[in-house]
Protein backbone atom coordinates (compact mmCIF):
# COMPACT_ATOMS: atom_id res chain seq x y z
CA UNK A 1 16.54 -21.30 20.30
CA UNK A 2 19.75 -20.42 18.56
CA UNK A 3 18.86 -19.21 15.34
CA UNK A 4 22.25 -18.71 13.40
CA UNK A 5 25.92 -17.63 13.76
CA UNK A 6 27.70 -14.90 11.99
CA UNK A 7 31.37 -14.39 11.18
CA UNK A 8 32.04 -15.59 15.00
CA UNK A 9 31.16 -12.07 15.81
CA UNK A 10 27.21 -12.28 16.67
CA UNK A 11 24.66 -14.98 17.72
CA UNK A 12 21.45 -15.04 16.85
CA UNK A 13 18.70 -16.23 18.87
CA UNK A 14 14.54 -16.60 19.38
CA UNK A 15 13.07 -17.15 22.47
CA UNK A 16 9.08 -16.19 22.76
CA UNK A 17 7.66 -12.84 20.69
CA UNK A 18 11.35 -12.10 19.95
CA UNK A 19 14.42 -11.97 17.94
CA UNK A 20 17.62 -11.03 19.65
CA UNK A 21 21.45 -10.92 18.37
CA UNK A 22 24.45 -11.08 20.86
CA UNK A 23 26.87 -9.29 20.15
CA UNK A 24 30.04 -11.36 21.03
CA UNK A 25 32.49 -8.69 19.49
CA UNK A 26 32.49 -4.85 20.32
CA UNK A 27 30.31 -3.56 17.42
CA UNK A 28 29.47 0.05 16.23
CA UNK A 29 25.52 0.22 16.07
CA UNK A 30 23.40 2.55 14.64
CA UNK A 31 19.75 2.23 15.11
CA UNK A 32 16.07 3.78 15.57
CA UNK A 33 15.20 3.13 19.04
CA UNK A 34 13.39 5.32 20.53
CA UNK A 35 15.02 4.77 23.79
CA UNK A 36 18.40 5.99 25.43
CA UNK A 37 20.37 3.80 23.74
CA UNK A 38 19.00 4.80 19.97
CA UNK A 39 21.03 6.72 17.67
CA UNK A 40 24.96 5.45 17.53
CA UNK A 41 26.90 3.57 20.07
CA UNK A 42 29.78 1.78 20.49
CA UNK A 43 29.27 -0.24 23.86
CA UNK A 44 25.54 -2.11 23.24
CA UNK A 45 25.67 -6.16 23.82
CA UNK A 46 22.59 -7.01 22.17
CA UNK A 47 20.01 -6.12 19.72
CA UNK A 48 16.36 -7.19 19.27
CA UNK A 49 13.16 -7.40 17.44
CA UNK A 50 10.24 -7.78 19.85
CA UNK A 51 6.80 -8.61 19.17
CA UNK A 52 4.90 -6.33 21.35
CA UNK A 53 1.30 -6.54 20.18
CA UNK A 54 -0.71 -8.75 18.12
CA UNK A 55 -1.92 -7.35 15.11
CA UNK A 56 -5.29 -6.56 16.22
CA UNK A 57 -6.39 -5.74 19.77
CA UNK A 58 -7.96 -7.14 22.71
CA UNK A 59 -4.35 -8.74 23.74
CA UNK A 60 -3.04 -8.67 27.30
CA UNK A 61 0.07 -7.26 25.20
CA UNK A 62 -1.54 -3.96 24.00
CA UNK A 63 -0.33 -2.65 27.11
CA UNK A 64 3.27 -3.25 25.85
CA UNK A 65 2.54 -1.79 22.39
CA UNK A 66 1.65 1.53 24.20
CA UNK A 67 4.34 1.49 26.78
CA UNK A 68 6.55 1.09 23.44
CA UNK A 69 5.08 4.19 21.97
CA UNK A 70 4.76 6.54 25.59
CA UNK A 71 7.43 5.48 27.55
CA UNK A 72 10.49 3.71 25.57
CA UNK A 73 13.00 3.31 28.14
CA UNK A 74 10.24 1.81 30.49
CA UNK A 75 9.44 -0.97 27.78
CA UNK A 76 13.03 -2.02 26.77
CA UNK A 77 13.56 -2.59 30.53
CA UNK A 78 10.61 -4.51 31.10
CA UNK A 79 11.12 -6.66 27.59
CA UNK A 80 14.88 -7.03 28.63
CA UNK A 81 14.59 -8.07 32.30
CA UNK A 82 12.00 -10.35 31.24
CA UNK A 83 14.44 -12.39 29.11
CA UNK A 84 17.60 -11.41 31.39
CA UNK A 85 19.31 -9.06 29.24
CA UNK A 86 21.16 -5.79 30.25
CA UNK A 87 18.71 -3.12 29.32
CA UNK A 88 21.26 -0.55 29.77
CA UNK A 89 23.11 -2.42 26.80
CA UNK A 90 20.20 -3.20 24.37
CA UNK A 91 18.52 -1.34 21.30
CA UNK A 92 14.70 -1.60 21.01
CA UNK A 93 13.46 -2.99 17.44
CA UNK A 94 9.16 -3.35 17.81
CA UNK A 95 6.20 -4.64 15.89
CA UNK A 96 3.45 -6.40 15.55
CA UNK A 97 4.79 -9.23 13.36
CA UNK A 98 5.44 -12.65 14.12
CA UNK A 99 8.94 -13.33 14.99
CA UNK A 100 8.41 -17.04 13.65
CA UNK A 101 8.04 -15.25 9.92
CA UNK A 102 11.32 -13.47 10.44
CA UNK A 103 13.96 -13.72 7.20
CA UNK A 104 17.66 -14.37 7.38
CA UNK A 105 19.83 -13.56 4.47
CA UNK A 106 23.70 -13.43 4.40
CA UNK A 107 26.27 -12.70 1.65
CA UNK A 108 30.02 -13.26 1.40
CA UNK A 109 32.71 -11.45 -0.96
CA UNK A 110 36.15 -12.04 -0.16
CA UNK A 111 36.67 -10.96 4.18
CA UNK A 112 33.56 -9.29 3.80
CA UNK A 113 30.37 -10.59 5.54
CA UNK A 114 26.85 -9.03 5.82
CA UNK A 115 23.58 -11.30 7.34
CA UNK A 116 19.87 -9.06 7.23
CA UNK A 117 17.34 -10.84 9.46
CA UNK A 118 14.10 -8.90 8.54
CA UNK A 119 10.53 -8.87 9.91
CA UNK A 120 7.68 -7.87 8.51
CA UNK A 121 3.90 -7.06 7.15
CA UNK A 122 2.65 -4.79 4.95
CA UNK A 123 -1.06 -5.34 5.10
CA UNK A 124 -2.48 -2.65 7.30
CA UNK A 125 0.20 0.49 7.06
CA UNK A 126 2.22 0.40 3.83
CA UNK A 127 2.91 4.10 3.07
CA UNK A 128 4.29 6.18 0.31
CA UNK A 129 6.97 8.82 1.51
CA UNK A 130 5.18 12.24 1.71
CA UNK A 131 1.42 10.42 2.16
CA UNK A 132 -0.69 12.63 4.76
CA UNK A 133 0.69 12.33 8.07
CA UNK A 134 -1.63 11.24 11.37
CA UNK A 135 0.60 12.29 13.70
CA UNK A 136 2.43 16.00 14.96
CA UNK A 137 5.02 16.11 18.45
CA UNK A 138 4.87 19.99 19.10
CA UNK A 139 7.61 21.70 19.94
CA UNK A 140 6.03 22.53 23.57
CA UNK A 141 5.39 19.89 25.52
CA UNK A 142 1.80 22.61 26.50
CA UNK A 143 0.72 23.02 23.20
CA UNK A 144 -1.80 21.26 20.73
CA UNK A 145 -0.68 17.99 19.15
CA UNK A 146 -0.68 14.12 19.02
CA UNK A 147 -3.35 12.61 16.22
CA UNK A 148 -4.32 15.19 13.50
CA UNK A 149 -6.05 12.33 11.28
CA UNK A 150 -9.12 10.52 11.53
CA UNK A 151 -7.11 7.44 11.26
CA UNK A 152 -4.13 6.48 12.99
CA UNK A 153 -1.57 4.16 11.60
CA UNK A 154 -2.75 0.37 11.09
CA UNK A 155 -0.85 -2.35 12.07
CA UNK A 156 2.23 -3.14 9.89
CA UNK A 157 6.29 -2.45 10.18
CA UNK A 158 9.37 -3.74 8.52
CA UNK A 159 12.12 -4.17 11.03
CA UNK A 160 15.71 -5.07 9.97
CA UNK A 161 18.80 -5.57 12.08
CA UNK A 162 22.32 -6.09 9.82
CA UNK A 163 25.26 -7.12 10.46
CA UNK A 164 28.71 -6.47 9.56
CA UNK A 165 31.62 -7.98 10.21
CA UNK A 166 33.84 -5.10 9.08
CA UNK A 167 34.14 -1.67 11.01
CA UNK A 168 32.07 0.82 9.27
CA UNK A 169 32.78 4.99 10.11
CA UNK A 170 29.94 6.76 11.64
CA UNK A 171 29.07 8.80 8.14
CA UNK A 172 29.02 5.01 6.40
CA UNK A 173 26.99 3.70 9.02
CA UNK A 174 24.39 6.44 7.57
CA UNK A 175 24.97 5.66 4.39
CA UNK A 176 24.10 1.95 5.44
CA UNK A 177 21.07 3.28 6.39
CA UNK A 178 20.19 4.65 3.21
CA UNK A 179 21.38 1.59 1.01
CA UNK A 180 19.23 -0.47 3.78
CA UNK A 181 16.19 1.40 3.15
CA UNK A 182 16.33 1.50 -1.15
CA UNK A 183 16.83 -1.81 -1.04
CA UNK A 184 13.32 -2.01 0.93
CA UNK A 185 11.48 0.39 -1.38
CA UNK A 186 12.86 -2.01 -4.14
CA UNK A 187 11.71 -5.29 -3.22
CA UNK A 188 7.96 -3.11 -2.34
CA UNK A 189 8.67 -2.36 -5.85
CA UNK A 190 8.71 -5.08 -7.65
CA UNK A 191 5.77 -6.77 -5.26
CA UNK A 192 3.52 -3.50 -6.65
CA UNK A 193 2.60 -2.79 -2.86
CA UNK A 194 0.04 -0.41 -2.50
CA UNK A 195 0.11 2.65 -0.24
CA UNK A 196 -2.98 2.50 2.45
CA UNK A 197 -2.92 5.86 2.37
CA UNK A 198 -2.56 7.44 -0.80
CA UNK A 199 -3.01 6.37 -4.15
CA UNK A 200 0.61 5.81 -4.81
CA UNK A 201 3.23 2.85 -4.49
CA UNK A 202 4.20 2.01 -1.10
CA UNK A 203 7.95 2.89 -0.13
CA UNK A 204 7.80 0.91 3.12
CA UNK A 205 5.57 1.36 6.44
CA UNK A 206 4.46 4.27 8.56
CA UNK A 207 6.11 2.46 11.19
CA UNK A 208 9.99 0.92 9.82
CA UNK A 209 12.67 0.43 12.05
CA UNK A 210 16.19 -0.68 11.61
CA UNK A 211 19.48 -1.48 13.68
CA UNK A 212 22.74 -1.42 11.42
CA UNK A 213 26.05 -3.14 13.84
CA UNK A 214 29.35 -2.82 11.77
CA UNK A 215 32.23 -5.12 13.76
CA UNK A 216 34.50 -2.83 15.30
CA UNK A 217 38.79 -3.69 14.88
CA UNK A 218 40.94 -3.04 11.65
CA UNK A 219 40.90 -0.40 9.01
CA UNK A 220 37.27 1.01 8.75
CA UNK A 221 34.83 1.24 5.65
CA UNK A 222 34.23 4.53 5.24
CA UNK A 223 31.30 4.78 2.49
CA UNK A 224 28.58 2.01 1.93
CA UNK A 225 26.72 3.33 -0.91
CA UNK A 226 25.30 1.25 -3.67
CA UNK A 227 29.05 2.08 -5.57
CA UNK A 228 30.70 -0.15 -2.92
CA UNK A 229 30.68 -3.75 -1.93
CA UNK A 230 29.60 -3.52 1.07
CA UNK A 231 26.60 -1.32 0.18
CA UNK A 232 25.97 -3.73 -2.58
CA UNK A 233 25.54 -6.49 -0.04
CA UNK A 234 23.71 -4.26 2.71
CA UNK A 235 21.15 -3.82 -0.81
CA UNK A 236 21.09 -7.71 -1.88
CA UNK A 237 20.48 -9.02 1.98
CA UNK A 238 18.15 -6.73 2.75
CA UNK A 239 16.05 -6.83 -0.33
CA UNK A 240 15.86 -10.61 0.06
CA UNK A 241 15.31 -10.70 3.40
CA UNK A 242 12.41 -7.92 2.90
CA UNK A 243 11.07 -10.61 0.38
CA UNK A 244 10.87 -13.25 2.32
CA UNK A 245 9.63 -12.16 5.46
CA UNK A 246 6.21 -11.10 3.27
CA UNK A 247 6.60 -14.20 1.91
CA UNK A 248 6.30 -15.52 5.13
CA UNK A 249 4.00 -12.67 7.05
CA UNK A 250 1.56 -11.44 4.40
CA UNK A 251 2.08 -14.70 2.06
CA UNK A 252 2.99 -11.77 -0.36
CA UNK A 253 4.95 -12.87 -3.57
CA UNK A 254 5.71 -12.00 -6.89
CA UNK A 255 3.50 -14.79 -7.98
CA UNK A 256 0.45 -14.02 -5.85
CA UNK A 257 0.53 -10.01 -7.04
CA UNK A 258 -0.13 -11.84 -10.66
CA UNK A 259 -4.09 -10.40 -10.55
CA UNK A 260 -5.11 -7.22 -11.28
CA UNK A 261 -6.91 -6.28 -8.44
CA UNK A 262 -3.31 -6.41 -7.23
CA UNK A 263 -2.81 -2.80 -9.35
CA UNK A 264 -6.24 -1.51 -8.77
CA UNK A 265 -6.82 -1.40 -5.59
CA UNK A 266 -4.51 1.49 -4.58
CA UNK A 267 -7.28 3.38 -6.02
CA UNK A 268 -9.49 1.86 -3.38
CA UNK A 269 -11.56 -0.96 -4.57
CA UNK A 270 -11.96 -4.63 -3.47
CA UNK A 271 -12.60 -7.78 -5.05
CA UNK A 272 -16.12 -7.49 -4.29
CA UNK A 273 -16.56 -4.14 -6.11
CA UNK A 274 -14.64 -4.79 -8.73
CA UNK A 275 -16.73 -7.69 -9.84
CA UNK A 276 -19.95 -6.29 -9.03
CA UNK A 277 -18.95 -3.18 -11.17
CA UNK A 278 -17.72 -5.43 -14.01
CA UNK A 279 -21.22 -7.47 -13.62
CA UNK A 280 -23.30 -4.50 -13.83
CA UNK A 281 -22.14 -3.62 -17.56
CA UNK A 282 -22.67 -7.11 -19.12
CA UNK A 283 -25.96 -9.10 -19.76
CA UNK A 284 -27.90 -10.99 -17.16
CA UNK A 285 -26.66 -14.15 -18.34
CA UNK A 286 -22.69 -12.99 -19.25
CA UNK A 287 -23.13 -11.23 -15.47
CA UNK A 288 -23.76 -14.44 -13.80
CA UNK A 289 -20.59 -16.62 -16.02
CA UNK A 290 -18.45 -13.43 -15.23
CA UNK A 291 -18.97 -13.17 -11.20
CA UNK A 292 -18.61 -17.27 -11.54
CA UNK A 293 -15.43 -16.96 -13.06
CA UNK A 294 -14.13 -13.45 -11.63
CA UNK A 295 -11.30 -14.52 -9.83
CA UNK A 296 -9.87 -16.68 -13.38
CA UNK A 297 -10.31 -14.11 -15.42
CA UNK A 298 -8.53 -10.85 -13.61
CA UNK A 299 -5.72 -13.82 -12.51
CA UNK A 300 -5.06 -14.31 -16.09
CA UNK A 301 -1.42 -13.20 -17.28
CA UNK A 302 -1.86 -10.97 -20.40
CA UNK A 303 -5.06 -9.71 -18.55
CA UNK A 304 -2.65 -8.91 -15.83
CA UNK A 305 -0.18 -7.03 -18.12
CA UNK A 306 -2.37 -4.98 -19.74
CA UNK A 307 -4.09 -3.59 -16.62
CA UNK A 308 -0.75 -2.79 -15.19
CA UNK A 309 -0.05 -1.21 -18.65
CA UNK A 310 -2.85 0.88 -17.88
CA UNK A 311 -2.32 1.84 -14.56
CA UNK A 312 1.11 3.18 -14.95
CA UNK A 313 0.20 4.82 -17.53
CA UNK A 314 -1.71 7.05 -15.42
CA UNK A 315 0.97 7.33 -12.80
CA UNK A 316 2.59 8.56 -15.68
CA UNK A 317 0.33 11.53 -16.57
CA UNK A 318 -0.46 12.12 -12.62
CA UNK A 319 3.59 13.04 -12.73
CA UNK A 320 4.08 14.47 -15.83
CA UNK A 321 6.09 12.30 -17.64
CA UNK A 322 2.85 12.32 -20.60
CA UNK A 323 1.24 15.19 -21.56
CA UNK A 324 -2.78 15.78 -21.20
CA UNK A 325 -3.23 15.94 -24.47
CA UNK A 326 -2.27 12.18 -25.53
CA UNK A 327 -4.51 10.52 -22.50
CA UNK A 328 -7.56 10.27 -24.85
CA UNK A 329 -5.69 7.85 -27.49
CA UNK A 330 -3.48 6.27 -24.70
CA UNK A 331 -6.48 5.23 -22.60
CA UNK A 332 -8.36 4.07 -25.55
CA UNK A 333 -5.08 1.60 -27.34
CA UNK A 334 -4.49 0.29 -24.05
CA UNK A 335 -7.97 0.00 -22.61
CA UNK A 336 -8.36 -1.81 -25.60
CA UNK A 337 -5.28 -4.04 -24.57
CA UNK A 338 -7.74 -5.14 -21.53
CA UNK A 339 -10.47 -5.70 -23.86
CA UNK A 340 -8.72 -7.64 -26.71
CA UNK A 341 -6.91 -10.24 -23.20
CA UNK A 342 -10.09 -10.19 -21.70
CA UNK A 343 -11.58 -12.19 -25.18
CA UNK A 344 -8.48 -13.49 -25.79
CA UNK A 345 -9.10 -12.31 -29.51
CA UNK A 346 -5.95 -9.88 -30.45
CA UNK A 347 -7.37 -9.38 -33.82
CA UNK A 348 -10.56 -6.92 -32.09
CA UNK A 349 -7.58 -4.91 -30.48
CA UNK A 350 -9.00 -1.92 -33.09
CA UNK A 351 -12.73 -2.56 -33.30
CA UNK A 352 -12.05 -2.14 -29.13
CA UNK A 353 -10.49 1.07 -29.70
CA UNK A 354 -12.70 2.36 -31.58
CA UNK A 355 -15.44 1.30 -29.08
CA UNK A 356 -13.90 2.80 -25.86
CA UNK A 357 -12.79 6.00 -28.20
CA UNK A 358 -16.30 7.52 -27.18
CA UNK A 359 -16.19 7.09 -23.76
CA UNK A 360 -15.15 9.72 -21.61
CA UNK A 361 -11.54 9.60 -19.87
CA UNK A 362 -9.65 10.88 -16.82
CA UNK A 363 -7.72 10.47 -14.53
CA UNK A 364 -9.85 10.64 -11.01
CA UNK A 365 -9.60 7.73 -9.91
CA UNK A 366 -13.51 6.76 -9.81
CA UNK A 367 -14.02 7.66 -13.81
CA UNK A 368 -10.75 5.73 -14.17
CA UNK A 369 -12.05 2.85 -13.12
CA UNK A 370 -14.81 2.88 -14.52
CA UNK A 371 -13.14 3.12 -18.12
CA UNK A 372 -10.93 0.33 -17.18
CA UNK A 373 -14.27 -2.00 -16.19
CA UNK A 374 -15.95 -0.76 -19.48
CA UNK A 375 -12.94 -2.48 -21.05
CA UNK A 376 -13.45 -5.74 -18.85
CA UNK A 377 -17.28 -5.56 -19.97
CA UNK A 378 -16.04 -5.42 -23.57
CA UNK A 379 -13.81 -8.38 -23.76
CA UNK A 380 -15.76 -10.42 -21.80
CA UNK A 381 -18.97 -9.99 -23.40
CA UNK A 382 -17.45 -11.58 -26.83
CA UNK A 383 -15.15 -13.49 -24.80
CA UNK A 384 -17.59 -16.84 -26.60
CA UNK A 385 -19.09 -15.45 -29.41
CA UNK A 386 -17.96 -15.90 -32.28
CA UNK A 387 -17.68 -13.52 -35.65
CA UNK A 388 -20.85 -13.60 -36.72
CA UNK A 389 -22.64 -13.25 -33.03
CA UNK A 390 -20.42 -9.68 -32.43
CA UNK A 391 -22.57 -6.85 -32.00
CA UNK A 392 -21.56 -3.94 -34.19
């Protein structure tokens, strides 16, 4: 199925578990495959985006996802023969996601094109940059190495190819690359993804890949930074592209990250903890109205706010930006944020203060949360009481 057509230099097509773009005109590409043809060329005919595993096992194509990983050259040739493509002339894009949820953006300034068509998921192997690795390639093909984690990487990879229809030099083909990539870490940005592995924001997957082709002919672009045009549409394609394949994938969206489990959980809770936690503070008969109306309350907007409030807070302490010595009153005014949404009454905002002033604060993730369900317990418990029912 022909997908799409771009600046009569590439065609864009689907057929099965995979994405693929002929390249009609000579293009430069630069890409991560992890076969031969990886790295920069000048002479490949197509590019593509296979699906080479479901996302969990027990698929007749698991056998694919490791010949991907062991022996790349062997699985481009068997994924391109299969589909009757030059193998000689292809880069390798693979993953686990469904090429039906793929993304196509494209943007237009004056004689300059650029299209991103983006796959995705972000479920299973979001990572931050710098987040405990699982893997080490020795430098001896004898000596110790492969998995030095407990866990290897989970499903989940963001593959991009984009397209160009101006010549790009091989140092702005990098730069490409690096305009590509912040614009990914941006959209996981503003989505609040959660690292699987740490307890930071997610910059992308343990697992990305990308394919930049830049039209060859005529004078050639010679930086692509965010600065330049072409770098700022490299950064607008991608990003939406990025966005819409989790849209698509994960049904991840700036409207379904409105919760606050959504800026929790990076500390490594689920919804089912969270509300059993919250339960276990209140009375037996709150308790039971709470867990009935869990999923309401911790979906409710200023509720949402002020737990991100919270949360960033402590990002900001973990780095440094806040010094030790304020997190007593800053966890107590904003814990009291929680509270006084959680009630809905903004006028208790200092008799919640002065309540969550005595209880002890840090930033270990486990006491942390349980300050931040203290304040849940303490809005909801007068959440429909009125003055004269308050306990003081």
């Amino acid at each position: 199925m022909r997908l799409a057509e771009f600046y009569g230099g590439v065609e864009l097509y689907r057929e099965e578990k995979m994405v693929y773009a002929r390249l009609v005109a000579p293009h430069r590409v630069l890409s991560t495959c992890r076969s031969c043809t990886g790295g920069l060329h000048d002479d490949l005919l197509y590019l593509y985006n296979h699906q080479s595993c479901e996302p969990s096992g027990g698929n007749m194509n698991d056998r694919l996802c490791r010949l991907a990983i062991d022996r790349p050259d062997d699985y481009k040739r068997e994924v391109a023969e299969r589909h009757n493509l030059p193998f000689q002339r292809c880069a390798t894009l693979g993953t686990a996601a469904n090429m039906n949820n793929a993304a196509i953006c494209h943007e237009k300034f004056c004689d300059l094109e650029v299209a991103a068509v983006c796959t995705g998921g972000v479920e299973g192997n979001a990572g931050r940059a710098g987040d405990p690795a699982s893997y080490y390639e020795p430098l001896d093909d004898g000596a110790s190495g492969g998995r030095i984690a407990e866990r290897g990487p989970m499903p989940g990879t963001i593959n991009a190819m984009i397209f160009i229809n101006r010549e790009l030099s091989p140092g702005a083909m990098v730069t490409a690359v690096i305009t590509a990539t912040e614009a990914k870490t941006a959209a996981l940005q503003e989505l609040g993804v959660a690292s699987r592995y740490s307890e930071g924001l997610a910059t992308g997957t343990g697992t990305d890949q990308m394919a930049i082709a830049a039209k060859l002919g005529g004078k050639a672009i010679c930086f692509a930074g965010k600065h330049s045009k072409v770098g700022e549409l490299i950064g607008r394609t991608m990003h939406d592209a990025v966005l819409g394949t989790l849209a698509l994938q994960n049904r991840l969206t700036p409207a379904s990250q409105c919760t606050s489990l959504a800026h929790l959980e990076r500390l490594g809770i689920d919804e089912q903890q969270m509300c059993q936690a919250i339960a276990e503070l209140l009375s037996e008969n709150d308790a039971d109205l709470f867990r009935k109306n869990f999923a309401n309350v911790i979906k409710d907007p200023p509720t949402v706010a002020a737990v991100a409030a919270l949360v960033h807070l402590r990002d900001k302490f973990l780095w440094g930006t806040l010094p030790m010595s304020c997190l007593p009153e800053v966890m107590a005014l904003y814990g009291a944020g929680i509270s006084a949404a959680v009630s809905g009454k903004s006028y208790r905002i200092y008799g919640y203060m002065q309540a969550l002033c005595i209880l002890h604060k840090s930033l270990d993730k486990h006491e942390f949360l349980g300050f931040v369900y203290q304040a849940f317990a303490l809005g909801f418990s007068e959440k429909w009481k009125g003055p004269e029912e308050r306990e003081h």
